[in-house]
C-alpha atoms as a PDB file:
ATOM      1  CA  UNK A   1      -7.601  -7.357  -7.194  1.00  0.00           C
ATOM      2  CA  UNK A   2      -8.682  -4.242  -8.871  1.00  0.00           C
ATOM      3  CA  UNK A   3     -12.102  -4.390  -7.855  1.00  0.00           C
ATOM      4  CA  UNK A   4     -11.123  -5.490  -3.960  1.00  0.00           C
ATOM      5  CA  UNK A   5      -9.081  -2.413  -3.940  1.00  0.00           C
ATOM      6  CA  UNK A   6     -11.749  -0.154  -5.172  1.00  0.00           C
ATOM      7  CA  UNK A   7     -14.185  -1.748  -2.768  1.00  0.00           C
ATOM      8  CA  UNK A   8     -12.079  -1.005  -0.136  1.00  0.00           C
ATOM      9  CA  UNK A   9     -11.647   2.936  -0.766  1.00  0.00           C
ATOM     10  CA  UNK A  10     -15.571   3.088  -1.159  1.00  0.00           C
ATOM     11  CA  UNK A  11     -16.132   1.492   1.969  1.00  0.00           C
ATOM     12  CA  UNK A  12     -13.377   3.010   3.963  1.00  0.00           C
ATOM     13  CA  UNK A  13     -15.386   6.399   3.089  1.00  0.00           C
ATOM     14  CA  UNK A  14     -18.586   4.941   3.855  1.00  0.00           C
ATOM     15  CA  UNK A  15     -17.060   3.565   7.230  1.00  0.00           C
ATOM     16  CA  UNK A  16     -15.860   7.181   7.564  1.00  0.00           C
ATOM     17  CA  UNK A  17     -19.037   8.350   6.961  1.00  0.00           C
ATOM     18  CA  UNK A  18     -21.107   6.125  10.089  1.00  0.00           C
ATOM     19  CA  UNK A  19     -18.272   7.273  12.421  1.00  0.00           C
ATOM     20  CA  UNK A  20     -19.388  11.139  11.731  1.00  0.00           C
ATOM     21  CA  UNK A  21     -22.973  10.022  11.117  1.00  0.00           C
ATOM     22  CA  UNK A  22     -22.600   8.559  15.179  1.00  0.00           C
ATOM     23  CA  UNK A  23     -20.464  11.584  16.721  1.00  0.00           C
ATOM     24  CA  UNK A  24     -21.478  14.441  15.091  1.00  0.00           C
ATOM     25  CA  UNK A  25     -24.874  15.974  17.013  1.00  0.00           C
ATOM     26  CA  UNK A  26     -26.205  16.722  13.528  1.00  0.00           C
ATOM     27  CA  UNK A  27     -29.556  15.277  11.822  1.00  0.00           C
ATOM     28  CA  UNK A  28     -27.592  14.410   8.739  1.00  0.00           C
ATOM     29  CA  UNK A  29     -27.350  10.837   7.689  1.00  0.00           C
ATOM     30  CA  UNK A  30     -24.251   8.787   6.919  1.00  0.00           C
ATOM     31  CA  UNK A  31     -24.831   8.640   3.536  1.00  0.00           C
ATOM     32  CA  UNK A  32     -25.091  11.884   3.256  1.00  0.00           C
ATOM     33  CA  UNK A  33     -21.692  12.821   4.679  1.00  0.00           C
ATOM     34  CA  UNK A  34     -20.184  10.203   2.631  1.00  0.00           C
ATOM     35  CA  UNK A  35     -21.406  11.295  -0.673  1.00  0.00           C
ATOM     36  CA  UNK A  36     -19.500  14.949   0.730  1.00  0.00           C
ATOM     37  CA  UNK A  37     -16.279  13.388   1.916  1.00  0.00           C
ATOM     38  CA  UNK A  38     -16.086  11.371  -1.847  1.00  0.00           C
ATOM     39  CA  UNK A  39     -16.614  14.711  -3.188  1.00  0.00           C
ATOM     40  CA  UNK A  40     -13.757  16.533  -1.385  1.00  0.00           C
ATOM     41  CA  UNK A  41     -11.635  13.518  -1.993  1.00  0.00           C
ATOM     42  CA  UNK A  42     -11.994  13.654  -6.126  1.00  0.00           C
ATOM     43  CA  UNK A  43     -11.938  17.216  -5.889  1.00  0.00           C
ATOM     44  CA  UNK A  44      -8.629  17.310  -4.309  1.00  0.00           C
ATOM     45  CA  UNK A  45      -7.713  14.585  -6.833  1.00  0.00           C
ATOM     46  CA  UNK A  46      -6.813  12.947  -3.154  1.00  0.00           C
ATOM     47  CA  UNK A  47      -8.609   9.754  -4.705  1.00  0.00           C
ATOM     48  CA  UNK A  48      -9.279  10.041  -8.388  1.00  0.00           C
ATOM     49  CA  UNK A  49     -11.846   9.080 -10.393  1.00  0.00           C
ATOM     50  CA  UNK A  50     -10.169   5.956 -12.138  1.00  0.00           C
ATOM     51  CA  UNK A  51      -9.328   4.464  -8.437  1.00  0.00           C
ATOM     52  CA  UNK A  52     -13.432   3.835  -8.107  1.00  0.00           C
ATOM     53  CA  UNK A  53     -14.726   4.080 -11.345  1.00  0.00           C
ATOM     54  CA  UNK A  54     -15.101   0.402 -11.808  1.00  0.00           C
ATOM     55  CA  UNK A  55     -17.366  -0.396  -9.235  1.00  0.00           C
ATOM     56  CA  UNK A  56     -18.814   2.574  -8.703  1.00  0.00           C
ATOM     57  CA  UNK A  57     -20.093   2.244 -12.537  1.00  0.00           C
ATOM     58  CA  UNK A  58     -21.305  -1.603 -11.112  1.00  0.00           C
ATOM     59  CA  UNK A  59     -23.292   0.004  -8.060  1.00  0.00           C
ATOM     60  CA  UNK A  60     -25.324   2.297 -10.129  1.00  0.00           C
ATOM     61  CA  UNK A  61     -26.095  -0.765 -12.722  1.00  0.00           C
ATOM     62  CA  UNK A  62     -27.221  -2.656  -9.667  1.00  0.00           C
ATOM     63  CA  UNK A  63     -29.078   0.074  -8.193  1.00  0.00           C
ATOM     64  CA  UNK A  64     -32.719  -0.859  -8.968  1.00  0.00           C
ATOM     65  CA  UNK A  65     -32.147  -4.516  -7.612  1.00  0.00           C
ATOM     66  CA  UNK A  66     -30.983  -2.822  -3.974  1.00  0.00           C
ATOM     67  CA  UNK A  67     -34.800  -0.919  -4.036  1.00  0.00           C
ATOM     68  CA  UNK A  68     -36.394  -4.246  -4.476  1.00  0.00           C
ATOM     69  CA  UNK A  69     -36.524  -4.837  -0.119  1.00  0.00           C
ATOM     70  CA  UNK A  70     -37.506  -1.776   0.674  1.00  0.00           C
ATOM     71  CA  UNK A  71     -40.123  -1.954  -1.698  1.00  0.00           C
ATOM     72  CA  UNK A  72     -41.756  -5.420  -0.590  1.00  0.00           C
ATOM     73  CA  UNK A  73     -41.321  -4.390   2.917  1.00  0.00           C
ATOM     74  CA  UNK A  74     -44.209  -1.424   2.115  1.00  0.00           C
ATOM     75  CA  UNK A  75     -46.369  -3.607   0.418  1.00  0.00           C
ATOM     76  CA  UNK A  76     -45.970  -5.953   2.995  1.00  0.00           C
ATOM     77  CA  UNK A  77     -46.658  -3.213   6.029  1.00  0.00           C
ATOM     78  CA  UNK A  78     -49.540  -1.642   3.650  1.00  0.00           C
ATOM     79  CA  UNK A  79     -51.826  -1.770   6.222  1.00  0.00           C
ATOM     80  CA  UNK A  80     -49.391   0.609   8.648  1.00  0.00           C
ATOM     81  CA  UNK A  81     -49.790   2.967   5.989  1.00  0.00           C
ATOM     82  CA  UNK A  82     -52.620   2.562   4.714  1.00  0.00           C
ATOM     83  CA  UNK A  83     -54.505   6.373   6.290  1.00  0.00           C
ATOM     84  CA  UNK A  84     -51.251   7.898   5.030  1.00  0.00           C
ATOM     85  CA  UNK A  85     -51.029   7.076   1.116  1.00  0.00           C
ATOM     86  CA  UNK A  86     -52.347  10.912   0.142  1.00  0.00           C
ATOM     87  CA  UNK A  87     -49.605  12.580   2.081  1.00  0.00           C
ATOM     88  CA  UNK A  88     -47.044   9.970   1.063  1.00  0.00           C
ATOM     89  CA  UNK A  89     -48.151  10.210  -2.802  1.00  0.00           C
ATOM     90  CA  UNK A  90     -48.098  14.414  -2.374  1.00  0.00           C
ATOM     91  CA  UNK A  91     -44.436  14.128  -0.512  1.00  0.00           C
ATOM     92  CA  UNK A  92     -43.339  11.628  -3.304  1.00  0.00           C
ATOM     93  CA  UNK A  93     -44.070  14.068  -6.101  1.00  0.00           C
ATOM     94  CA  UNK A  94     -43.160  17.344  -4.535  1.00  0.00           C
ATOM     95  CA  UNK A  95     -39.789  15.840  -3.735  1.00  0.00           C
ATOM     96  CA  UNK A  96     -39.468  14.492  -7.434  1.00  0.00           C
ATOM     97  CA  UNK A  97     -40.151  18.247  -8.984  1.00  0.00           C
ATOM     98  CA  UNK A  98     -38.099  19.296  -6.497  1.00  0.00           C
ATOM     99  CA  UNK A  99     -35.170  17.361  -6.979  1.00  0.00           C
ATOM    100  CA  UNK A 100     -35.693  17.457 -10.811  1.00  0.00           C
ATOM    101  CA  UNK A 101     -35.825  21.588 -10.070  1.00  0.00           C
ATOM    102  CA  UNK A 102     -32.300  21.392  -8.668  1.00  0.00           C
ATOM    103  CA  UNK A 103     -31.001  19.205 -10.726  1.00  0.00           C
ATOM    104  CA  UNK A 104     -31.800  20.940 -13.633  1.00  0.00           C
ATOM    105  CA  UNK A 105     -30.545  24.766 -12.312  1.00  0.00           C
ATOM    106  CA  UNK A 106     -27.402  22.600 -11.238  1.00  0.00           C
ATOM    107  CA  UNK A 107     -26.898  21.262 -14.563  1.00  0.00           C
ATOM    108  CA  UNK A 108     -27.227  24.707 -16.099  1.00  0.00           C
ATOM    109  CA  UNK A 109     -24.853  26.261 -14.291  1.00  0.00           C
ATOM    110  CA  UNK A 110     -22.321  23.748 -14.414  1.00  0.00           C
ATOM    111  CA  UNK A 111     -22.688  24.041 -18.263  1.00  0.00           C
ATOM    112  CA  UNK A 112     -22.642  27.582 -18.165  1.00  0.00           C
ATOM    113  CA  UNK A 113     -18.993  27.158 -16.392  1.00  0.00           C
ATOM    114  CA  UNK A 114     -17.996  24.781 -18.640  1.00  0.00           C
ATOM    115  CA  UNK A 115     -18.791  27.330 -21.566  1.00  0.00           C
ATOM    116  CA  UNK A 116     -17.291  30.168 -19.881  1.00  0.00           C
ATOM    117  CA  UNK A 117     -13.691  28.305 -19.047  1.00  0.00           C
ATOM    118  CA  UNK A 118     -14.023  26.815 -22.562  1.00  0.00           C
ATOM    119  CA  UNK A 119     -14.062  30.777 -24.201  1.00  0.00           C
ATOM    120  CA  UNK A 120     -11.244  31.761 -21.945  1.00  0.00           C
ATOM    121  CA  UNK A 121      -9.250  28.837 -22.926  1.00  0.00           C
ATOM    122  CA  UNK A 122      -9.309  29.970 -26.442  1.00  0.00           C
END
């Protein structure tokens, strides 16, 4: 029952999420706003972290088995895409350094927080 329940909160936001995705103007996609409305929710402890921890722990395990279509569907429309595999292999790694830029400055300064509150604490 535990698991129906947290199902249920992660795809109420995600339901959420398609509603704003379809009635906002905005080129931002669904998935998108939900990842910022499950954000605002555990930061407001509205939902906390134990309430979806549990499957959202089983999602990310699962993760590499939900790439497995969308990879077979580019093999299988190679030909499509076949003029375009420079740019594609150029936007694949510039978006890879760039994400692993960001991440990393991200990571720093949420450790440099961490450090700070930790000194004041004491």
């Amino acid at each position: 029952m535990k698991y129906i329940y947290q199902i249920g909160i992660i795809s109420a936001i995600s339901f959420v999420a398609e509603l704003l995705y379809v009635f906002l103007p905005l080129p931002v996609p669904a998935s998108v706003y939900g990842l910022l409305i499950l954000f605002f929710l555990l930061m407001a402890k509205i939902v906390k972290l134990e309430q979806i921890e549990d499957v959202a722990d089983w999602l990310l395990k699962i993760m590499p088995l939900l790439f497995v279509g969308p990879s077979v569907g580019l093999i299988t429309s190679f030909d499509a895409i076949k003029g375009q595999i420079l740019p594609l292999i150029v936007m694949c790694v510039v978006s890879t350094i760039g994400v692993m830029i960001v991440t990393s400055i991200t990571a720093q300064a949420v450790i440099r927080i961490r450090n700070r509150k930790g000194k004041e604490n004491r």
